[in-house]
Protein backbone atom coordinates (compact mmCIF):
# COMPACT_ATOMS: atom_id res chain seq x y z
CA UNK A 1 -36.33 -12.99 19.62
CA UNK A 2 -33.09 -12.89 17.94
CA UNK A 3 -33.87 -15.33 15.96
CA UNK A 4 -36.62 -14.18 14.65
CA UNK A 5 -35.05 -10.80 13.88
CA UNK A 6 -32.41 -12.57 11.95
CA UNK A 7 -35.03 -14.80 10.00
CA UNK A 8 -37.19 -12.21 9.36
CA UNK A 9 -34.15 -9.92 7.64
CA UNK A 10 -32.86 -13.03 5.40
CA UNK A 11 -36.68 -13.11 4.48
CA UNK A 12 -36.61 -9.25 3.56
CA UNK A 13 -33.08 -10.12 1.39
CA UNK A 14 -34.56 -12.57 -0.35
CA UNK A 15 -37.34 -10.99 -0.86
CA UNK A 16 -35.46 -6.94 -2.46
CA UNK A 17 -33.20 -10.02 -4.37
CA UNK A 18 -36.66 -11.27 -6.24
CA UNK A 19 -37.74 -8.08 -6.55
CA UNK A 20 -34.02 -6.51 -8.24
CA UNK A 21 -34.79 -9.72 -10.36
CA UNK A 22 -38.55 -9.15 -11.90
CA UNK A 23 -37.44 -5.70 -12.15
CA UNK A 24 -34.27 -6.11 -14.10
CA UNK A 25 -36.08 -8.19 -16.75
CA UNK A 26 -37.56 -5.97 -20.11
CA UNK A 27 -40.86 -8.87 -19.38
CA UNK A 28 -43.83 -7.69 -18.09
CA UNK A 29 -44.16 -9.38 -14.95
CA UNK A 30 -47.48 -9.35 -12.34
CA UNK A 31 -49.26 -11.07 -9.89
CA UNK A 32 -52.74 -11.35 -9.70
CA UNK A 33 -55.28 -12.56 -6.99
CA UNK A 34 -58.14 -14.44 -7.69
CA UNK A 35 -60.74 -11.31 -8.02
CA UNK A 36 -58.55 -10.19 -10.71
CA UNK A 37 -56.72 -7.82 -8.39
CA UNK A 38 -53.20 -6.82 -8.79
CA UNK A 39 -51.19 -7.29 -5.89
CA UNK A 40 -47.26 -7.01 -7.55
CA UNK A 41 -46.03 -5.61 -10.61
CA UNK A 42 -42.16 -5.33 -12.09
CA UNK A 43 -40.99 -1.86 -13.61
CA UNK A 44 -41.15 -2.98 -16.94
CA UNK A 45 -44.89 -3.42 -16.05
CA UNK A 46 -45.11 0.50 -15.13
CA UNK A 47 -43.22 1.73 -17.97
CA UNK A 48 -45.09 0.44 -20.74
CA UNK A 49 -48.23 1.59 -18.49
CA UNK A 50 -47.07 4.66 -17.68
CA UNK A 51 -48.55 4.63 -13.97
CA UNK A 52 -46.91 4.53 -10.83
CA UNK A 53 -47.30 1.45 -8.74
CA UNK A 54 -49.99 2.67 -6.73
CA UNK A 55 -51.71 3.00 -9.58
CA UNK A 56 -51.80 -0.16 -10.51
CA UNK A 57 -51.46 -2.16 -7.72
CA UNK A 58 -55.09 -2.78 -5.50
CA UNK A 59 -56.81 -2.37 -8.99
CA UNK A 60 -58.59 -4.96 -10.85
CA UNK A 61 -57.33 -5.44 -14.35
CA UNK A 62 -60.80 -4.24 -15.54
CA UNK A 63 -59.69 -0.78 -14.33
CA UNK A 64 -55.93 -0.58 -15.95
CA UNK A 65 -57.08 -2.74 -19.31
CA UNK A 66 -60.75 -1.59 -19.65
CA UNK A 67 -64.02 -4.14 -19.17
CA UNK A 68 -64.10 -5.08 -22.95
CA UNK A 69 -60.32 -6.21 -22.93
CA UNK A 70 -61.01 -7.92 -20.04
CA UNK A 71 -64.02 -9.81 -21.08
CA UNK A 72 -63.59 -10.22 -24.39
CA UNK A 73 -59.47 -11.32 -24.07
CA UNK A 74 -58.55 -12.06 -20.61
CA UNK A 75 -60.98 -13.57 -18.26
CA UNK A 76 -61.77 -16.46 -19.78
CA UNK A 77 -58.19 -17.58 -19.92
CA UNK A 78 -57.49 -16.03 -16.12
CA UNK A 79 -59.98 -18.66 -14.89
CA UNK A 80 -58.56 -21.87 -16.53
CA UNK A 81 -55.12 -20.47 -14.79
CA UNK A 82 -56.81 -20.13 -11.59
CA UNK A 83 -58.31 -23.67 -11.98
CA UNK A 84 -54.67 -24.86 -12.26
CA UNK A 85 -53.70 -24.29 -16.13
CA UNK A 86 -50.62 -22.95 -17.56
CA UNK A 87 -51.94 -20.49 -20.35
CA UNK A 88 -49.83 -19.59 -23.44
CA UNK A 89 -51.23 -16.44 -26.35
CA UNK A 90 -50.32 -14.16 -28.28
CA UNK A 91 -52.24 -10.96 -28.92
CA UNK A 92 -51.93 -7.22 -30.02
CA UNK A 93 -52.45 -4.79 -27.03
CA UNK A 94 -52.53 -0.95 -26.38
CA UNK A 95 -49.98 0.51 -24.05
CA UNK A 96 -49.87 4.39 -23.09
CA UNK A 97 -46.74 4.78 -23.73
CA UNK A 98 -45.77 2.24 -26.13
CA UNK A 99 -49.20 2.46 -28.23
CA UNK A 100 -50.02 -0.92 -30.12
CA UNK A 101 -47.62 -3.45 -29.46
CA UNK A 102 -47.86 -7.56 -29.83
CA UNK A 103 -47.19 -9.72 -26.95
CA UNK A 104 -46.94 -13.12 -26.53
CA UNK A 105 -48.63 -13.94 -22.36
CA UNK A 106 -47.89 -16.71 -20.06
CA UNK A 107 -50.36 -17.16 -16.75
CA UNK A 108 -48.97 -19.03 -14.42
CA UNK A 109 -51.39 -20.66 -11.52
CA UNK A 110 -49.55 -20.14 -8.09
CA UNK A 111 -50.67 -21.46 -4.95
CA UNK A 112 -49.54 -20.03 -1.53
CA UNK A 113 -48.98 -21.85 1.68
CA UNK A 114 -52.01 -20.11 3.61
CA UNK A 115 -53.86 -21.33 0.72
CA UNK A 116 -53.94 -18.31 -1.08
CA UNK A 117 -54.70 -18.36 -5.15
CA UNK A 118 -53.34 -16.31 -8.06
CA UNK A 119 -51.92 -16.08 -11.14
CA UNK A 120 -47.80 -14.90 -12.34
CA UNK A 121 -48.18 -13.36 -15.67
CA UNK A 122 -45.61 -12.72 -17.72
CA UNK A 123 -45.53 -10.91 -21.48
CA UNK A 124 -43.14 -10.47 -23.24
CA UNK A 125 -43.09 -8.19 -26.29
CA UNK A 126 -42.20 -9.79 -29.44
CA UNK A 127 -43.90 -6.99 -31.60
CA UNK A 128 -40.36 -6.60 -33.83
CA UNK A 129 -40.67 -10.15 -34.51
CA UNK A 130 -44.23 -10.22 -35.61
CA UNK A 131 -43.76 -7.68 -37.83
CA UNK A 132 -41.25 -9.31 -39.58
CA UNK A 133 -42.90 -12.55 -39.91
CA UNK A 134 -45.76 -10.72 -41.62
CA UNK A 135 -43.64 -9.44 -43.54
CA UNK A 136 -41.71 -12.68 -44.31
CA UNK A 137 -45.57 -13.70 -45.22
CA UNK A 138 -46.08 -10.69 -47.90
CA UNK A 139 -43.00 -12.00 -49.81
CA UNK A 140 -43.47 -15.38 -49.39
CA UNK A 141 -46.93 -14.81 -51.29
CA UNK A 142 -45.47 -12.90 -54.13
CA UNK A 143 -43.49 -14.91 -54.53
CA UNK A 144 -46.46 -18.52 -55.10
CA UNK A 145 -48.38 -15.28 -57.09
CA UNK A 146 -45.17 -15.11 -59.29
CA UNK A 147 -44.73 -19.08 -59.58
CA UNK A 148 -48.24 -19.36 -60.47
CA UNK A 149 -48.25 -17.11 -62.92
CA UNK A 150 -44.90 -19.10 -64.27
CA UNK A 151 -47.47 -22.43 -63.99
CA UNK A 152 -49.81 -20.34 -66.07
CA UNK A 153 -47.52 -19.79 -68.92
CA UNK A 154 -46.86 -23.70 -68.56
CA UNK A 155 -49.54 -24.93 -68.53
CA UNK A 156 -50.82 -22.82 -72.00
CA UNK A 157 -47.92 -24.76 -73.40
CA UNK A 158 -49.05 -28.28 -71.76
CA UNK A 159 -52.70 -27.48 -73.36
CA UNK A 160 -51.02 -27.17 -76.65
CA UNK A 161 -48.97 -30.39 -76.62
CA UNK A 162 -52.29 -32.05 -75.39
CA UNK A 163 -54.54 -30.87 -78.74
CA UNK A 164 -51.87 -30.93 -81.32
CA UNK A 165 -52.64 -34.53 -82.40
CA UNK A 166 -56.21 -34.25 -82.23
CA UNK A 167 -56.53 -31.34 -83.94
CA UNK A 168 -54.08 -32.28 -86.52
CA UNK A 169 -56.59 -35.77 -86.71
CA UNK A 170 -59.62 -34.18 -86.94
CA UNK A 171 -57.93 -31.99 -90.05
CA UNK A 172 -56.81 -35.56 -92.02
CA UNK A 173 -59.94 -37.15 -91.74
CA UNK A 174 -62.10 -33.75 -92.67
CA UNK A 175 -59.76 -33.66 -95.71
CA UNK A 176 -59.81 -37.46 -96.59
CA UNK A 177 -64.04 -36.67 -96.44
CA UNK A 178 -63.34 -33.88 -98.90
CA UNK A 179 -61.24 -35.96 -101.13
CA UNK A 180 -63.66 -38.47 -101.20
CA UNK A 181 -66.30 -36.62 -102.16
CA UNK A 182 -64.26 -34.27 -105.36
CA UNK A 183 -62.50 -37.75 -106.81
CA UNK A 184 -65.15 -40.50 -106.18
CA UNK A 185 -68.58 -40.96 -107.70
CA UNK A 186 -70.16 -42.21 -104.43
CA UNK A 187 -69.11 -41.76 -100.94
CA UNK A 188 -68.68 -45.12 -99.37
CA UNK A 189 -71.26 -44.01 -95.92
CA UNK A 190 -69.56 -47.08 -93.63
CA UNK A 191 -66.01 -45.01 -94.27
CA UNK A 192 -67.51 -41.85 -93.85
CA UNK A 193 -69.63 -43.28 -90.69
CA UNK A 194 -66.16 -44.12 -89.49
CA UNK A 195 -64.34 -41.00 -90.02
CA UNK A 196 -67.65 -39.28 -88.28
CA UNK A 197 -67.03 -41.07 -85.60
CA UNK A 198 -63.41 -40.23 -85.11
CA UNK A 199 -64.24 -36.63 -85.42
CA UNK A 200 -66.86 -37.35 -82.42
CA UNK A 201 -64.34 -38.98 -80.51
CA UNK A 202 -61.23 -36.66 -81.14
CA UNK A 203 -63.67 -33.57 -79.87
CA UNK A 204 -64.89 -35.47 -76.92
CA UNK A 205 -61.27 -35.64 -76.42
CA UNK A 206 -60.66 -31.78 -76.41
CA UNK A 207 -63.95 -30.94 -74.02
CA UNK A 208 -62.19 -33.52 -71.68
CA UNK A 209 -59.11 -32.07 -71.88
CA UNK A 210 -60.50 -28.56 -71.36
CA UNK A 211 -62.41 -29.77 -68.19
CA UNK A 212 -59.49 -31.46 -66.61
CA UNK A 213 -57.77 -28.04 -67.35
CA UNK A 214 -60.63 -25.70 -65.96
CA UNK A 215 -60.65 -28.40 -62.80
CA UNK A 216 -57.24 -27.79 -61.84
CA UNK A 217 -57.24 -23.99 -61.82
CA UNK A 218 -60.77 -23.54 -60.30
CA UNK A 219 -60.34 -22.71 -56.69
CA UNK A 220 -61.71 -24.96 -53.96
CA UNK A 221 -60.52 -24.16 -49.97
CA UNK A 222 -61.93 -27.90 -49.11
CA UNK A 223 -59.59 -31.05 -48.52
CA UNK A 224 -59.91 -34.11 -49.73
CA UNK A 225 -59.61 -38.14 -49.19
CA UNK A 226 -57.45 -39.62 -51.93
CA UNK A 227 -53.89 -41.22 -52.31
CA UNK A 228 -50.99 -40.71 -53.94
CA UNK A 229 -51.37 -42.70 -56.99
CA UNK A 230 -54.49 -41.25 -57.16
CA UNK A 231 -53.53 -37.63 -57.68
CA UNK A 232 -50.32 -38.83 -60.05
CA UNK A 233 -52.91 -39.85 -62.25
CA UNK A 234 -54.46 -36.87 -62.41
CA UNK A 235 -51.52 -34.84 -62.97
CA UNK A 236 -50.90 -37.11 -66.14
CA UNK A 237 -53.73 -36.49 -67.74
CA UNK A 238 -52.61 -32.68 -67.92
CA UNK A 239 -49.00 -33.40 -68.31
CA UNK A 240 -48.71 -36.88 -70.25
CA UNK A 241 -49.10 -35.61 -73.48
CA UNK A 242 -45.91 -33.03 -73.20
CA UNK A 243 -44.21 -36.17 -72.03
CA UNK A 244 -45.00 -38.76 -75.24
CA UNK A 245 -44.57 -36.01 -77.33
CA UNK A 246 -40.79 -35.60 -76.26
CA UNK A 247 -39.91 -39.56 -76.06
CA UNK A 248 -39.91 -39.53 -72.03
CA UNK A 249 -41.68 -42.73 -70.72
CA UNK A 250 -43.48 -42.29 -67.08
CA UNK A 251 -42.96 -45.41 -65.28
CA UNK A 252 -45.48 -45.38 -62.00
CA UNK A 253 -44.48 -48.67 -59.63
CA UNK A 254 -47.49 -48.66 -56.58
CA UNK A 255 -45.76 -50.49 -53.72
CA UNK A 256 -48.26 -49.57 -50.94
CA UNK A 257 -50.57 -46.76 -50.92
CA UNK A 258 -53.03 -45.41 -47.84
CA UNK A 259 -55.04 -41.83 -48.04
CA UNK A 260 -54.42 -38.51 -46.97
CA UNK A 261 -56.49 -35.81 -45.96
CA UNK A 262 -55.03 -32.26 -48.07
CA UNK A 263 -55.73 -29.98 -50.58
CA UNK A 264 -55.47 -32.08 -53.51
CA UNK A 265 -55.11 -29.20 -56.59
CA UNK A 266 -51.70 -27.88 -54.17
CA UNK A 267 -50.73 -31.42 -54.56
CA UNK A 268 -51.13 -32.06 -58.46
CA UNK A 269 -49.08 -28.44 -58.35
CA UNK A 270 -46.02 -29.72 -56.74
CA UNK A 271 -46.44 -32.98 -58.62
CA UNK A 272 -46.50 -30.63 -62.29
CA UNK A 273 -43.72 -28.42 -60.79
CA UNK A 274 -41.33 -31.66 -59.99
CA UNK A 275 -42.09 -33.88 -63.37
CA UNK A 276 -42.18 -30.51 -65.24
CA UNK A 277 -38.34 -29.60 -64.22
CA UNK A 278 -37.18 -33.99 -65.06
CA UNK A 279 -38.65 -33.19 -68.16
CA UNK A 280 -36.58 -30.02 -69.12
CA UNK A 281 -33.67 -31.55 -67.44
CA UNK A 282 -34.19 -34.70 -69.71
CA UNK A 283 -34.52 -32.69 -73.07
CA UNK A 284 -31.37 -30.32 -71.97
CA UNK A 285 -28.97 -33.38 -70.67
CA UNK A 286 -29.67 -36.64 -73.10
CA UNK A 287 -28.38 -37.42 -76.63
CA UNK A 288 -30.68 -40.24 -77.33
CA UNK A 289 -34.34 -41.17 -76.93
CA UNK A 290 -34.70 -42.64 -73.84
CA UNK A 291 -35.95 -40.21 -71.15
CA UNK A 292 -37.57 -41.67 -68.12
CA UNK A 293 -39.38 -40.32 -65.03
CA UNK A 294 -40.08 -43.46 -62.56
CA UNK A 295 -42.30 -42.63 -60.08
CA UNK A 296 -42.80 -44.92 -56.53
CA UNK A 297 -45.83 -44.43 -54.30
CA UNK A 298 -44.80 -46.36 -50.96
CA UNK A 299 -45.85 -46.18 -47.35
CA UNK A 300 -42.42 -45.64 -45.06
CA UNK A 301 -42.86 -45.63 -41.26
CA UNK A 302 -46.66 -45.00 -41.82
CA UNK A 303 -46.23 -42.03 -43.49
CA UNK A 304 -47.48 -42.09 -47.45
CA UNK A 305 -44.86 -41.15 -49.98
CA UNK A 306 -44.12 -40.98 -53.37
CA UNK A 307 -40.91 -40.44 -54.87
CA UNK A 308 -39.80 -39.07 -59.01
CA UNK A 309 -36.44 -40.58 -60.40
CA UNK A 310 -35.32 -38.94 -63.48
CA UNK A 311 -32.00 -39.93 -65.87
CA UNK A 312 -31.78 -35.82 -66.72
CA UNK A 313 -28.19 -35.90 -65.49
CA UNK A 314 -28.21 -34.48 -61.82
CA UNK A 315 -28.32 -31.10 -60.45
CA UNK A 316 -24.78 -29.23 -59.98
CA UNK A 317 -23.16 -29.47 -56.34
CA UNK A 318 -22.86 -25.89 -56.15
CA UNK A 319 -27.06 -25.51 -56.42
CA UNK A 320 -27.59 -28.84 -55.03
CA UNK A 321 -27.40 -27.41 -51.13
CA UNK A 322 -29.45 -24.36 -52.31
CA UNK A 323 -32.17 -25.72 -53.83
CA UNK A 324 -35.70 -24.63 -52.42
CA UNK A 325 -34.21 -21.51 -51.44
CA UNK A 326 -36.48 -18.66 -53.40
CA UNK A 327 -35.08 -17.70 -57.02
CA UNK A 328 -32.12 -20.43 -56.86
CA UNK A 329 -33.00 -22.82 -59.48
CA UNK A 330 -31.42 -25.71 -60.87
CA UNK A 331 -31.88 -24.54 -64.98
CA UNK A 332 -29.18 -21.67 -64.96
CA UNK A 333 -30.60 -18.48 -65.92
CA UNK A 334 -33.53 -20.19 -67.89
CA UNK A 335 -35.62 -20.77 -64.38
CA UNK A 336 -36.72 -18.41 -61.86
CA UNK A 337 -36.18 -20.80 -58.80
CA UNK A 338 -39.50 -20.20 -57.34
CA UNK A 339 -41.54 -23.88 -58.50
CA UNK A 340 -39.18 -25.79 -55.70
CA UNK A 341 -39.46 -22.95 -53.88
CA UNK A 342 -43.28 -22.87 -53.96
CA UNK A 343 -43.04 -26.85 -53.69
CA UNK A 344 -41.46 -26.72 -50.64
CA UNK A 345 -43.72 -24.22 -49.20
CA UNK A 346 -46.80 -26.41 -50.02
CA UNK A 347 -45.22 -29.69 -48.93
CA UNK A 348 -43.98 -28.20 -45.09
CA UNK A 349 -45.60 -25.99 -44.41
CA UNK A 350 -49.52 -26.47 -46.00
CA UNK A 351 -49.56 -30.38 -45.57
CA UNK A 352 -46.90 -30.98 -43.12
CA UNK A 353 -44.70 -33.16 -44.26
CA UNK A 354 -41.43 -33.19 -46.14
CA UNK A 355 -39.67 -32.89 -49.40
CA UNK A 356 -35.91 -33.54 -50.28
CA UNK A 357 -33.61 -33.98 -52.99
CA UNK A 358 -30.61 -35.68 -54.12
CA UNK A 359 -28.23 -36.84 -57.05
CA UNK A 360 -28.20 -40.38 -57.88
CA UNK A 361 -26.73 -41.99 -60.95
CA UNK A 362 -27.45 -39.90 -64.43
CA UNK A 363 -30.16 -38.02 -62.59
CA UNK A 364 -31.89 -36.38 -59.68
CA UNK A 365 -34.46 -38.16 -57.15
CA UNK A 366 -37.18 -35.87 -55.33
CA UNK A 367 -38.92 -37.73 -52.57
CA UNK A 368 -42.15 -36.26 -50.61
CA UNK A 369 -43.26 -37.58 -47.14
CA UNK A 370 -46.91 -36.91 -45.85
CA UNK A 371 -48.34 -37.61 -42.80
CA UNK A 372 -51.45 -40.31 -43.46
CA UNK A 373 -54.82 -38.69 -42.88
CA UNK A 374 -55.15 -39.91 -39.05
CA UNK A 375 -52.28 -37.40 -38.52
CA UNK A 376 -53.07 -34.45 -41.04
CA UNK A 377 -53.86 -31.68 -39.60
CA UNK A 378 -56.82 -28.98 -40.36
């Protein structure tokens, strides 16, 4: 009998010591029996409820949350806990006292010696952080709005480079025509068939142009299967023409190349972005015409990657740590720092994978890591 006095008041110690515990904690702790019955809550639990325990405790969750909260929200996820699951969410609730807050929930399945079955739940509100992540989330897309609108101004000047020489083609021939026809007594037709045809093939030239242009900005929300190479070439065709025009030779070496699974258009935008800033880095550091951009599409430890090596001269130490960072950019107070910025953004956190730079001999190397399409995710 003594012995069972003594057990019985270590029991009832241990027992106020787990209590003094849940109770101490700013967590929402409960425990709930397998008709959805509460059977212990914490004070934290009461506070934010505004009840006493006994009301609360003895009454389903269906009575303290209200049957659509509990249908709609909790059951569901009660049930796979009571089957044996740990469950893990985060949602916004209403408290009496504490009016909308945003918790992230943890059931945990617990299974008593008499056989008994129930659930530990514990939230925990993390409604400061939230808020501040969606805010984080507002800036973060002013600030792609603002680098887009940058690209815009770009690309207007990338859509000039690419019809100056046609334009200025289809002028020389129209005025060799008119030459032709105030200084010579006939028109030889097989020269003027020719120059026709140039004129045909210099405005085929433009609509392409003009459709690669309208293809890039038009907005699609679908991925798609391609590689690497793939969408460098692409990029070219609205970049290349900036590039021959100021001396700077692409160089594109193909090692290995296997698909991916993303939203291409983000892709050729970090590619424009990243060849873009070589090129202005080229025209700002060299003395002499011979400008390069090497480009290297490889596979490294499965993962597709491509990687731009430009002789533009480096990017200072002091930005070099910086870089990515939003409105620290690498061209003084000509840049706004947000294409890296954006870049990064797109690389890690649309498509998953990485991007990092460095200085290497007379230049700067930017290499990008994706995970191959069995590994993207949706």
């Amino acid at each position: 009998l003594i012995m069972d006095v003594t057990e019985s008041k270590h029991f009832q110690e241990e027992l106020s010591l787990y209590q003094y515990i849940a109770d101490s904690s700013a967590d929402l702790m409960s425990y709930i029996d397998s008709k959805y019955v509460y059977r212990a809550v914490n004070k934290s639990y009461l506070a934010y409820n505004g009840k006493n325990a006994d009301e609360i405790v003895g009454y389903t969750i269906a009575d303290l949350l209200g049957q659509d909260v509990f249908s709609s929200l909790v059951q569901e996820k009660i049930d796979h806990c009571l089957a044996g699951e740990v469950i893990e969410y985060e949602s916004w609730f209403e408290y009496p006292t504490k009016s909308k807050r945003y918790m992230n929930v943890i059931y945990y399945p617990y299974h008593s010696k008499n056989t008994e079955t129930g659930i530990v739940v514990v939230a925990q509100d993390i409604t400061e952080r939230k808020l501040a992540e969606d805010e984080f989330h507002k800036q973060e897309e002013l600030m792609i709005t603002q680098s887009r609108q940058v690209a815009m101004g770009e690309m207007v000047s990338m859509i000039a480079h690419q019809w100056r020489q046609p334009i200025a083609s289809i002028a020389m021939v129209a005025n060799n025509v008119i030459a032709q026809r105030e200084f010579e007594e006939e028109i030889d037709l097989e020269l003027l068939e020719g120059d026709l045809q140039n004129i045909v093939n210099q405005a085929l030239y433009l609509s392409s142009t003009i459709d690669d242009f309208r293809n890039f900005f038009s907005p699609t929300n679908d991925k798609e299967l391609t590689t690497l190479d793939k969408v460098i070439d692409e990029t070219l065709k609205i970049i290349g023409k900036s590039l021959e025009n100021n001396q700077i030779a692409i160089n594109i070496n193909v090692i290995e190349s296997e698909e991916v699974n993303l939203y291409k258009k983000e892709l050729i935008q970090v590619f424009l972005i990243i060849i873009n800033n070589a090129k202005d880095a080229i025209q700002k550091d060299r003395k002499r015409d011979d400008g390069f951009i090497d480009i290297i599409v490889s596979v490294e430890d499965n993962y597709p990657t491509v990687a731009f090596n430009d002789n533009g001269g480096g990017i200072a130490d002091t930005i070099l740590s910086k870089l990515g960072e939003p409105y620290v950019s690498s061209k003084s107070t000509q840049g706004t720092g947000l294409g890296l910025y954006m870049s990064k953004v797109i690389i890690e956190k649309h498509m998953h994978g990485t991007i990092e730079w460095k200085n290497k001999k007379n230049g700067t190397s930017i290499k990008i890591k994706l995970p191959p399409k069995s590994l993207m995710k949706d």
